[in-house]
C-alpha atoms as a PDB file:
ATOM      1  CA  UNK A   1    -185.714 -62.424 184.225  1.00  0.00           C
ATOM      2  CA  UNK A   2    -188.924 -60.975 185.048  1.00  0.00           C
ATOM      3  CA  UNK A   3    -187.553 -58.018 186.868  1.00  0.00           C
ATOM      4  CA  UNK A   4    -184.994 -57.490 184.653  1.00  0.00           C
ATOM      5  CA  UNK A   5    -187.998 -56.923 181.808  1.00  0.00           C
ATOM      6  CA  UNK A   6    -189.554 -54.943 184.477  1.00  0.00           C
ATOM      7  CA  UNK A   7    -186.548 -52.361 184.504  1.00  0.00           C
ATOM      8  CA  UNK A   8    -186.303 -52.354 180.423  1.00  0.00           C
ATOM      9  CA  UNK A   9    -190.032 -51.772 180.590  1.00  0.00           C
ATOM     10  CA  UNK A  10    -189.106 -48.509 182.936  1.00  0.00           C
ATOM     11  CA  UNK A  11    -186.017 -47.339 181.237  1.00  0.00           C
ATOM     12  CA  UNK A  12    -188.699 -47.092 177.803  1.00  0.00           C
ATOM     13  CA  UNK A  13    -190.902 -45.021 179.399  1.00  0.00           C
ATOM     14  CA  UNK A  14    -188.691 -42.868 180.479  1.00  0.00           C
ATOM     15  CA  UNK A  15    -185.916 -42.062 177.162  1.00  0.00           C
ATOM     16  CA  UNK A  16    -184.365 -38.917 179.698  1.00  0.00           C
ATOM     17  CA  UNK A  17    -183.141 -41.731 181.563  1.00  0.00           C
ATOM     18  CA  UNK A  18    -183.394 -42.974 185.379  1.00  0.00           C
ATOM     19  CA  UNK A  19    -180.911 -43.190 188.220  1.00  0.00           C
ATOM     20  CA  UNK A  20    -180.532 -46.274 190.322  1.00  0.00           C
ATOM     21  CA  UNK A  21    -182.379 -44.884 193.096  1.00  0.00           C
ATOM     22  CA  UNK A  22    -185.538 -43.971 190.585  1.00  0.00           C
ATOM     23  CA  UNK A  23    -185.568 -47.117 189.487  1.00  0.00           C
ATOM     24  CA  UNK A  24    -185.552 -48.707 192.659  1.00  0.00           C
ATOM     25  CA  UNK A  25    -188.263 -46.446 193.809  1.00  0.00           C
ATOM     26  CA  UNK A  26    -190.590 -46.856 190.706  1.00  0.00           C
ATOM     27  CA  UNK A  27    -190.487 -50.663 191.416  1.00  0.00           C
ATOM     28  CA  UNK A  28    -189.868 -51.046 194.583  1.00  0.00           C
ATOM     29  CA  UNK A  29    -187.135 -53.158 195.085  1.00  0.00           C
ATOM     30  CA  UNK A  30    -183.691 -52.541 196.920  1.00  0.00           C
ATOM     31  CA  UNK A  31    -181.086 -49.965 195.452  1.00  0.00           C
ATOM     32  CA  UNK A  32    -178.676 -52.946 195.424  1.00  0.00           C
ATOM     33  CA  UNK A  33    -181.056 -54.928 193.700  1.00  0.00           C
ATOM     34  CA  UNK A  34    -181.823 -52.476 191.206  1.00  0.00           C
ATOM     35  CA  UNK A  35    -178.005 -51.823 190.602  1.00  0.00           C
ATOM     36  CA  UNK A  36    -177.874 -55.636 190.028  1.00  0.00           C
ATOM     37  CA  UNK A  37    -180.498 -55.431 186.912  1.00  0.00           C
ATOM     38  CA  UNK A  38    -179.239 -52.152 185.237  1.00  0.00           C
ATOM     39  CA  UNK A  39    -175.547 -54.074 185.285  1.00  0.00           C
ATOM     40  CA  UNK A  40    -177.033 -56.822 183.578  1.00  0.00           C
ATOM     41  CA  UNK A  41    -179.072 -54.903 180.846  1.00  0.00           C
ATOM     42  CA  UNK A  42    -176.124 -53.215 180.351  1.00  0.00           C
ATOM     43  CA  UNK A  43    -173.188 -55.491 179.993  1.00  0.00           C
ATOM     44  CA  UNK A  44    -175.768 -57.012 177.489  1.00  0.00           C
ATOM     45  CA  UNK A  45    -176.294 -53.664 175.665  1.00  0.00           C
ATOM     46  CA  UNK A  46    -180.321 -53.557 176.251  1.00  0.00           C
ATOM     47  CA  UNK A  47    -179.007 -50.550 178.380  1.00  0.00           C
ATOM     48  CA  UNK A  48    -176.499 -47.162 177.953  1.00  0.00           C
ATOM     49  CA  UNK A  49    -175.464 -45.053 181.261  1.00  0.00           C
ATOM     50  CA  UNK A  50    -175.136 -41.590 180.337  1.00  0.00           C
ATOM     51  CA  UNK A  51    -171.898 -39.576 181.856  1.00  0.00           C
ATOM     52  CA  UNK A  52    -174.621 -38.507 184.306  1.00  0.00           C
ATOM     53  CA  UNK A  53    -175.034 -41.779 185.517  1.00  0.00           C
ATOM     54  CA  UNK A  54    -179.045 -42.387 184.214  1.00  0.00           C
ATOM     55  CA  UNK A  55    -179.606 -45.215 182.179  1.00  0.00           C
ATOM     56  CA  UNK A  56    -181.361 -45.429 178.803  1.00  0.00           C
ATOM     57  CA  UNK A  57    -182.829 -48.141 176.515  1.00  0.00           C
ATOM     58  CA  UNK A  58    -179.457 -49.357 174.921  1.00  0.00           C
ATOM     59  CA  UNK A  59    -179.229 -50.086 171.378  1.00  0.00           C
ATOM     60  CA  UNK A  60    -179.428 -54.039 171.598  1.00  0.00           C
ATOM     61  CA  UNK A  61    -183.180 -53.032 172.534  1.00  0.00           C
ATOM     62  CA  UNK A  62    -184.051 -51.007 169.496  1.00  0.00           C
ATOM     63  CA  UNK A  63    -182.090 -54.079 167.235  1.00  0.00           C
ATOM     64  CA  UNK A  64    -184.192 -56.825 169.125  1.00  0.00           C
ATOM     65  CA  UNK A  65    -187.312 -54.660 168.845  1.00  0.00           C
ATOM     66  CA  UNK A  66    -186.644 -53.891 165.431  1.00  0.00           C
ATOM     67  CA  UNK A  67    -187.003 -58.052 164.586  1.00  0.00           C
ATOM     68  CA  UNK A  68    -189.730 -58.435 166.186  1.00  0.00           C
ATOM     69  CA  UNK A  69    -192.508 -58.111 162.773  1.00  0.00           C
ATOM     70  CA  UNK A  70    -190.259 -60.617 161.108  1.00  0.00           C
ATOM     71  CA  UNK A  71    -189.603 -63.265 163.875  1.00  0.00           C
ATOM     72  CA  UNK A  72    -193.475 -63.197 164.459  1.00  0.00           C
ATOM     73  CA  UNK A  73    -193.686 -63.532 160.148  1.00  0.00           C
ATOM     74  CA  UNK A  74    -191.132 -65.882 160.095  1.00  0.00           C
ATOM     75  CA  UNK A  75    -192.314 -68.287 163.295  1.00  0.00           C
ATOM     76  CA  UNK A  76    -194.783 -71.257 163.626  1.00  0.00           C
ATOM     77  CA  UNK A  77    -194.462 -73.792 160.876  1.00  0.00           C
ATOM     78  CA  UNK A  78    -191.729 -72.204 159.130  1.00  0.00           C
ATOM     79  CA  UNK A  79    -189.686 -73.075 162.004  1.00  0.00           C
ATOM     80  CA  UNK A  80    -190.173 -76.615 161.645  1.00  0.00           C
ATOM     81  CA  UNK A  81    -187.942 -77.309 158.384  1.00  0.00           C
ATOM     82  CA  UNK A  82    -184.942 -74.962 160.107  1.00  0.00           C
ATOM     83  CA  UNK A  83    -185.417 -77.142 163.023  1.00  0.00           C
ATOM     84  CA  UNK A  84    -185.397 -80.551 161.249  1.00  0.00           C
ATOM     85  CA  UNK A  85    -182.009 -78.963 159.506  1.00  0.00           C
ATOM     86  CA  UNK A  86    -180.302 -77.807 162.638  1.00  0.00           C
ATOM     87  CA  UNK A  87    -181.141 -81.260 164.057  1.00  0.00           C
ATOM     88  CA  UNK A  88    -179.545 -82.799 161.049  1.00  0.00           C
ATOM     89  CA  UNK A  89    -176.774 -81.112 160.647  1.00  0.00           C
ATOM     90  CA  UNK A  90    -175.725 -80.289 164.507  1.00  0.00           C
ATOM     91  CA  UNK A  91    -174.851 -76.610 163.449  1.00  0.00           C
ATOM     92  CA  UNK A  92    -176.228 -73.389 164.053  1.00  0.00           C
ATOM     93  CA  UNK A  93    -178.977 -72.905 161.547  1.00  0.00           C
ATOM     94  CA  UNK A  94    -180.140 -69.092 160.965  1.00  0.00           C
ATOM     95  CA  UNK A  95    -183.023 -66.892 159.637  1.00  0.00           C
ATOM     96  CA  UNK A  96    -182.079 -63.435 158.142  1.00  0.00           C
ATOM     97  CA  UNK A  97    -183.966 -60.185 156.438  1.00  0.00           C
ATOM     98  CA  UNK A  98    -182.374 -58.003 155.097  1.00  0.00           C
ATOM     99  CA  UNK A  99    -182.771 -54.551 156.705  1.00  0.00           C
ATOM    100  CA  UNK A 100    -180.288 -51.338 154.507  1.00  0.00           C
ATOM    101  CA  UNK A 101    -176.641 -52.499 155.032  1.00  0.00           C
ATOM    102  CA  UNK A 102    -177.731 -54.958 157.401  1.00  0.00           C
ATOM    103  CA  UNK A 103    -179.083 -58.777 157.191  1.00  0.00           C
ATOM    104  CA  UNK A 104    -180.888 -58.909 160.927  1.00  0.00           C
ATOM    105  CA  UNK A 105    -181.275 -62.363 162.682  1.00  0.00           C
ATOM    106  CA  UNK A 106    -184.701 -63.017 163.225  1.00  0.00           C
ATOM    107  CA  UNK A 107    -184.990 -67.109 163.671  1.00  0.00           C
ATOM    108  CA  UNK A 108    -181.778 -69.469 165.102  1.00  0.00           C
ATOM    109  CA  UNK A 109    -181.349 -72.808 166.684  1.00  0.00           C
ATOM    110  CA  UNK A 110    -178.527 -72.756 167.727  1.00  0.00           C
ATOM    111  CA  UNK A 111    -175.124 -75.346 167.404  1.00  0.00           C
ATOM    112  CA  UNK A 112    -173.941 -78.118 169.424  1.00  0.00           C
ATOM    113  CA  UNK A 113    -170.770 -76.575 169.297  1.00  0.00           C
ATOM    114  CA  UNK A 114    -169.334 -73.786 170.551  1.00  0.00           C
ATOM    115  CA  UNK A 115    -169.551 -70.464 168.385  1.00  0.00           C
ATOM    116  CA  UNK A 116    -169.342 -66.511 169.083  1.00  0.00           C
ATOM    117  CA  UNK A 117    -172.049 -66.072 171.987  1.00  0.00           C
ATOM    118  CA  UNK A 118    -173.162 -62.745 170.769  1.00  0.00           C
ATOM    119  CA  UNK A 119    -174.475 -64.042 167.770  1.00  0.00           C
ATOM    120  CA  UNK A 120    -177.737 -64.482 168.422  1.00  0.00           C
ATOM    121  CA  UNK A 121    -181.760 -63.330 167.332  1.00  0.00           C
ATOM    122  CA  UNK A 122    -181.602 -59.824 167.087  1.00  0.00           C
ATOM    123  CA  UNK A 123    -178.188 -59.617 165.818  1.00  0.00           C
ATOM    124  CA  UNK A 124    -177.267 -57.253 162.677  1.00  0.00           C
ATOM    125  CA  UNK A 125    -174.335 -58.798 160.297  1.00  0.00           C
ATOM    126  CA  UNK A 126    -173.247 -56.554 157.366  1.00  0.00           C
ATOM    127  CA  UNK A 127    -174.662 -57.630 154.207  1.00  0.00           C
ATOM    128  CA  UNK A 128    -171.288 -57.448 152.577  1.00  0.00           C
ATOM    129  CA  UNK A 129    -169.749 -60.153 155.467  1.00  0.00           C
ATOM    130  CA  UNK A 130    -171.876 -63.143 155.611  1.00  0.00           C
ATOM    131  CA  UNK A 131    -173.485 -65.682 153.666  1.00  0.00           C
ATOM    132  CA  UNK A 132    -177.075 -64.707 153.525  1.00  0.00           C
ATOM    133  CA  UNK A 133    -176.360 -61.131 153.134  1.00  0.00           C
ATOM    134  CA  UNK A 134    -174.402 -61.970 149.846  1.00  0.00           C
ATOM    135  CA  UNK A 135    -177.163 -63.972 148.507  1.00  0.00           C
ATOM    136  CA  UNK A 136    -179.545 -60.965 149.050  1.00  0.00           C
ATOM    137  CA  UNK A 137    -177.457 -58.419 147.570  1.00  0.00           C
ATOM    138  CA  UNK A 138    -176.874 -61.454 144.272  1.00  0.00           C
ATOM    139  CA  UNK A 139    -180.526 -60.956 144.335  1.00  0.00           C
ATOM    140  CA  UNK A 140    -181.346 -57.171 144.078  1.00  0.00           C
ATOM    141  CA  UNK A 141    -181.338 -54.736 141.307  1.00  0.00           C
ATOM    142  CA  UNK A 142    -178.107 -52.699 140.411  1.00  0.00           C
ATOM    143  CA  UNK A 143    -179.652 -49.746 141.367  1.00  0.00           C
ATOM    144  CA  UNK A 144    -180.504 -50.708 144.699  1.00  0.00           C
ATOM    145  CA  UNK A 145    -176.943 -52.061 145.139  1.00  0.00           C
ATOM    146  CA  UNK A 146    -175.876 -48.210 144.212  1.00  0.00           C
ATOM    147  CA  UNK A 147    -178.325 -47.119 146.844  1.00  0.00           C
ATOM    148  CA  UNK A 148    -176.736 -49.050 149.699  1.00  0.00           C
ATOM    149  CA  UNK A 149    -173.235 -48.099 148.327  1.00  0.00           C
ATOM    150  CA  UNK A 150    -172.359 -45.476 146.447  1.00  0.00           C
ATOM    151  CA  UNK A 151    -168.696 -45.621 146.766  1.00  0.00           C
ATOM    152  CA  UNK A 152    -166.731 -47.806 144.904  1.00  0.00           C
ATOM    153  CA  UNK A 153    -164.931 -48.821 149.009  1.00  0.00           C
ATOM    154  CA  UNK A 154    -166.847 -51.083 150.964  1.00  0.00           C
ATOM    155  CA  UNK A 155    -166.775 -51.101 154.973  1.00  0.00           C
ATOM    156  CA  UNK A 156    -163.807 -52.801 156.592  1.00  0.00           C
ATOM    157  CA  UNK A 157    -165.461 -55.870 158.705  1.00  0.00           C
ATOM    158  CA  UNK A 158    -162.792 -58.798 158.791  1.00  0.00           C
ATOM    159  CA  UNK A 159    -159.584 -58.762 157.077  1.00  0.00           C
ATOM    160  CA  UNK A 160    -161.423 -61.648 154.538  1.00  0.00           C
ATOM    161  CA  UNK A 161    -164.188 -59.955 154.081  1.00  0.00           C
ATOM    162  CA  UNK A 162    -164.715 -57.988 150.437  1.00  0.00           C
ATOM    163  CA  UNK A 163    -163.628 -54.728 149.652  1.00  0.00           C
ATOM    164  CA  UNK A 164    -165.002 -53.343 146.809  1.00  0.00           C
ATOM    165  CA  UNK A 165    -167.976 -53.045 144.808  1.00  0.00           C
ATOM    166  CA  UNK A 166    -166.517 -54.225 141.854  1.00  0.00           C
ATOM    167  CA  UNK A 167    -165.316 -57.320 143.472  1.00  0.00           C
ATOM    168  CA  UNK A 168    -168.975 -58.041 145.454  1.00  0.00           C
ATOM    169  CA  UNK A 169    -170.542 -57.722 141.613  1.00  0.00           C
ATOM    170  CA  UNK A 170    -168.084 -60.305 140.715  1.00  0.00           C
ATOM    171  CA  UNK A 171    -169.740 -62.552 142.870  1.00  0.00           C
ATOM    172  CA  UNK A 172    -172.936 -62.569 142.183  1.00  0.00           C
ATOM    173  CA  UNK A 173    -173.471 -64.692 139.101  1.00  0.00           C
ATOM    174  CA  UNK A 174    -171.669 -67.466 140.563  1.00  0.00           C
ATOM    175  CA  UNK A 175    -174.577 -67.019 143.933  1.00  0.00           C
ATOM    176  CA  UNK A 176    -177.216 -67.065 141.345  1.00  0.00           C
ATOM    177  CA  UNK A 177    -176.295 -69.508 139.056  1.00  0.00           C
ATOM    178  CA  UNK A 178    -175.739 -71.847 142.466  1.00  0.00           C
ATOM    179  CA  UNK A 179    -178.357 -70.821 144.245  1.00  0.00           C
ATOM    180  CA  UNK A 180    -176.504 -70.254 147.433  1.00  0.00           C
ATOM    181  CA  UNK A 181    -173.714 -67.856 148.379  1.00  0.00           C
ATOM    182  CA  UNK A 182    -170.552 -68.529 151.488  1.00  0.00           C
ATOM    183  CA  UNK A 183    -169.039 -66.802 154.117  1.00  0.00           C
ATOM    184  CA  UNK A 184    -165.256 -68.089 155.070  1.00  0.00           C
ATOM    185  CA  UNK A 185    -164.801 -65.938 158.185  1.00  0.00           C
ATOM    186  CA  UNK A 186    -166.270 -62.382 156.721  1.00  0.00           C
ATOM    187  CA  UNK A 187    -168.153 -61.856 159.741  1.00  0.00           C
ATOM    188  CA  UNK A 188    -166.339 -63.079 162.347  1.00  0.00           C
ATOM    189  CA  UNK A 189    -162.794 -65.026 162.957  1.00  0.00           C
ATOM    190  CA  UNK A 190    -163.383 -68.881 163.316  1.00  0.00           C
ATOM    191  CA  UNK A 191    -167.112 -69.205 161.470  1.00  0.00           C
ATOM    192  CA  UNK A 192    -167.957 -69.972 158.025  1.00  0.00           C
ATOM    193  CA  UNK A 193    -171.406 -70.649 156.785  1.00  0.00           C
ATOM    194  CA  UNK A 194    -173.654 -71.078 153.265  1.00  0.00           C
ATOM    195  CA  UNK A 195    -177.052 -70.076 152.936  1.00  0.00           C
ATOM    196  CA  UNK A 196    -179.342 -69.821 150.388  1.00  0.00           C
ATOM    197  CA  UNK A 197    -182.895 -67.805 149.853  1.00  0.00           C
ATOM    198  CA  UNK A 198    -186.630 -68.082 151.171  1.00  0.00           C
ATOM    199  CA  UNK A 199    -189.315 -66.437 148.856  1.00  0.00           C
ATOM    200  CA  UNK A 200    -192.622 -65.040 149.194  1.00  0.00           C
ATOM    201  CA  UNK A 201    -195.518 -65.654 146.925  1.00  0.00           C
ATOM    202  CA  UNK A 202    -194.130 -63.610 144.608  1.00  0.00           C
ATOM    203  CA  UNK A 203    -191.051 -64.731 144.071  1.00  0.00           C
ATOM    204  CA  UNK A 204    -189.126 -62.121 145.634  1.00  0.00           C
ATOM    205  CA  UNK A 205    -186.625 -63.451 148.599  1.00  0.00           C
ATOM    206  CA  UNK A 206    -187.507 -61.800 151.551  1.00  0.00           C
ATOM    207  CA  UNK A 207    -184.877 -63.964 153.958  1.00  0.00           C
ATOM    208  CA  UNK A 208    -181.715 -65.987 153.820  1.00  0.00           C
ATOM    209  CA  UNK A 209    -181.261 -69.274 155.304  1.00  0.00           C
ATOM    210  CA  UNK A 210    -178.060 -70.579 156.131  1.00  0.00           C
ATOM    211  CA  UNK A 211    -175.927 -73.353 158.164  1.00  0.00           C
ATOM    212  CA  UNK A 212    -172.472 -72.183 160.270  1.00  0.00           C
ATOM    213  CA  UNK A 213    -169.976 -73.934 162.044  1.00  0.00           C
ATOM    214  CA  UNK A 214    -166.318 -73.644 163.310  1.00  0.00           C
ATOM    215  CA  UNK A 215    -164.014 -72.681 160.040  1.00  0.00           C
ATOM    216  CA  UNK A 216    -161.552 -74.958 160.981  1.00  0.00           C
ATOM    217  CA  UNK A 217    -163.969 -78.619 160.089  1.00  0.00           C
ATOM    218  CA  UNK A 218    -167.431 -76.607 158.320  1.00  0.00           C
ATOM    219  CA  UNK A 219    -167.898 -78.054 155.139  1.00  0.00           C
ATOM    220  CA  UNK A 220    -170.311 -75.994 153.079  1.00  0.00           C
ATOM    221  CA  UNK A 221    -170.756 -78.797 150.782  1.00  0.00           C
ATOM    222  CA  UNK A 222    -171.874 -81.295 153.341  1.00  0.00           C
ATOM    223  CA  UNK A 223    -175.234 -79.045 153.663  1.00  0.00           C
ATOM    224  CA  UNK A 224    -175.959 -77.403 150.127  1.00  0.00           C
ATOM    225  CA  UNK A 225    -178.312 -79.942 149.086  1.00  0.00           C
ATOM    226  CA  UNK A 226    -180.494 -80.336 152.906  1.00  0.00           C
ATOM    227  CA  UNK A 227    -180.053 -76.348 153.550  1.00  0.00           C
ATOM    228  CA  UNK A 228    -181.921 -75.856 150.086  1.00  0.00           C
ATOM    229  CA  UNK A 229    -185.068 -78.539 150.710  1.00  0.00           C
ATOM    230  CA  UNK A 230    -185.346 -76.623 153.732  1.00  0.00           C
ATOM    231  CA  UNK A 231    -185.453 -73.226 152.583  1.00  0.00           C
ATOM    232  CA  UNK A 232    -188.019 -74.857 149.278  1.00  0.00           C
ATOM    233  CA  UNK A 233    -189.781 -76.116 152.068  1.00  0.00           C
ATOM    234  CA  UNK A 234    -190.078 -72.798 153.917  1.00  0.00           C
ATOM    235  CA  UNK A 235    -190.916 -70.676 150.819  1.00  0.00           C
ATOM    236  CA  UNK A 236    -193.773 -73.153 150.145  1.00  0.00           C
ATOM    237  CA  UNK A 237    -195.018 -72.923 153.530  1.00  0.00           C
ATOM    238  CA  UNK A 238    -194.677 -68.599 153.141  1.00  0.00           C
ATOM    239  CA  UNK A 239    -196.457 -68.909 149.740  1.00  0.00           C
ATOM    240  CA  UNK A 240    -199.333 -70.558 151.260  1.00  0.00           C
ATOM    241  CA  UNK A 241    -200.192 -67.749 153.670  1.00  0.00           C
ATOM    242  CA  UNK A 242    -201.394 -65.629 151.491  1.00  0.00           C
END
């Protein structure tokens, strides 16, 4: 692990990119070892090889680095009501901002069971697809809605997932008026979630909270009533730092 955040470390100080062999040389290891580590950063996406065969910071990095504010904003004793829920309810429990089109992972314990591996901290869902991306977008003004899509079309993500503006407006009184908002495999085939909103000292939600499991035996309403003390307890806890 170490040497493998060696080689990132390299690869962002150098954005022309390296070749195995400068890589090897710069750290002194082994060109086989070296070949090893740039495989691995790059079946995971922290790395890109060029057509000329150098390797580059890959964008995983730049989403990961990009979380990084947040995850340290959103860490210490928040984490200890998501934890208490994830412990509770056995399922993947998850901390999102909301970043343009994007709601980025930033906090998750993750489920007993087994769910998409990719999904993970660091991890960018369309707003439009999942659960706490729809309660942020419930949440903001028309015109910033307009700003983030001017068309009436949405982007395609899932053949469940929503397709128009019109029909994401729809929505949104029903989120509000619940105070939570679901996902029945927008994001991803197989995974269905609820979440619900954490606020700052103002008011304003500034992340989503939400619960996910396996489609086939997740029952939102099982967790609408702990997933919201959690996030109240959360937004108290965010208040208080100010």
């Amino acid at each position: 692990m170490a040497a493998a955040l060696q080689v990132l470390r390299l690869l962002a100080d150098n954005p022309d990119g390296l070749g195995i062999t400068d890589v090897a040389r710069s750290l002194e290891m082994s060109k086989s070892k070296a070949h090893l580590l740039l495989a691995t950063l790059l079946e995971q996406g922290f790395a890109d090889r060029a057509a000329d065969s150098r390797y580059r910071v890959g964008l995983t990095a730049f989403e990961v680095g990009s979380a990084v504010p947040d995850a340290a904003r959103f860490g210490g004793d928040l984490l200890t009501p998501m934890r208490a829920l994830a412990d509770l309810s056995g399922e993947a429990v998850s901390l999102a901002v909301p970043r343009n089109r994007d709601a980025i992972m930033v906090q998750r314990f993750e489920t007993k069971h087994v769910l998409r591996a990719e999904i993970g901290v660091g991890t960018r869902m369309p707003l439009i697809s999942c659960a706490s991306g729809k309660f942020l977008l419930a949440h903001m003004t028309d015109e910033q809605l307009d700003s983030l899509y001017p068309t009436e079309a949405l982007p395609y993500v899932t053949v469940h997932s929503v397709r128009t503006k019109t029909a994401l407006r729809a929505m949104f009184p029903e989120v509000r008026d619940k105070g939570y908002a679901l996902n029945d495999e927008e994001y991803a085939e197989g995974i269905a979630g609820v979440a619900t909103g954490v606020a700052d000292a103002s008011g304003h939600y500034v992340a989503a909270l939400s619960v996910a499991g396996p489609s086939s035996r997740f029952r939102a309403d099982d967790w609408i009533e702990p997933l919201a003390e959690a996030a109240r307890k959360m937004t108290e806890l965010l208040a208080s730092r100010r």
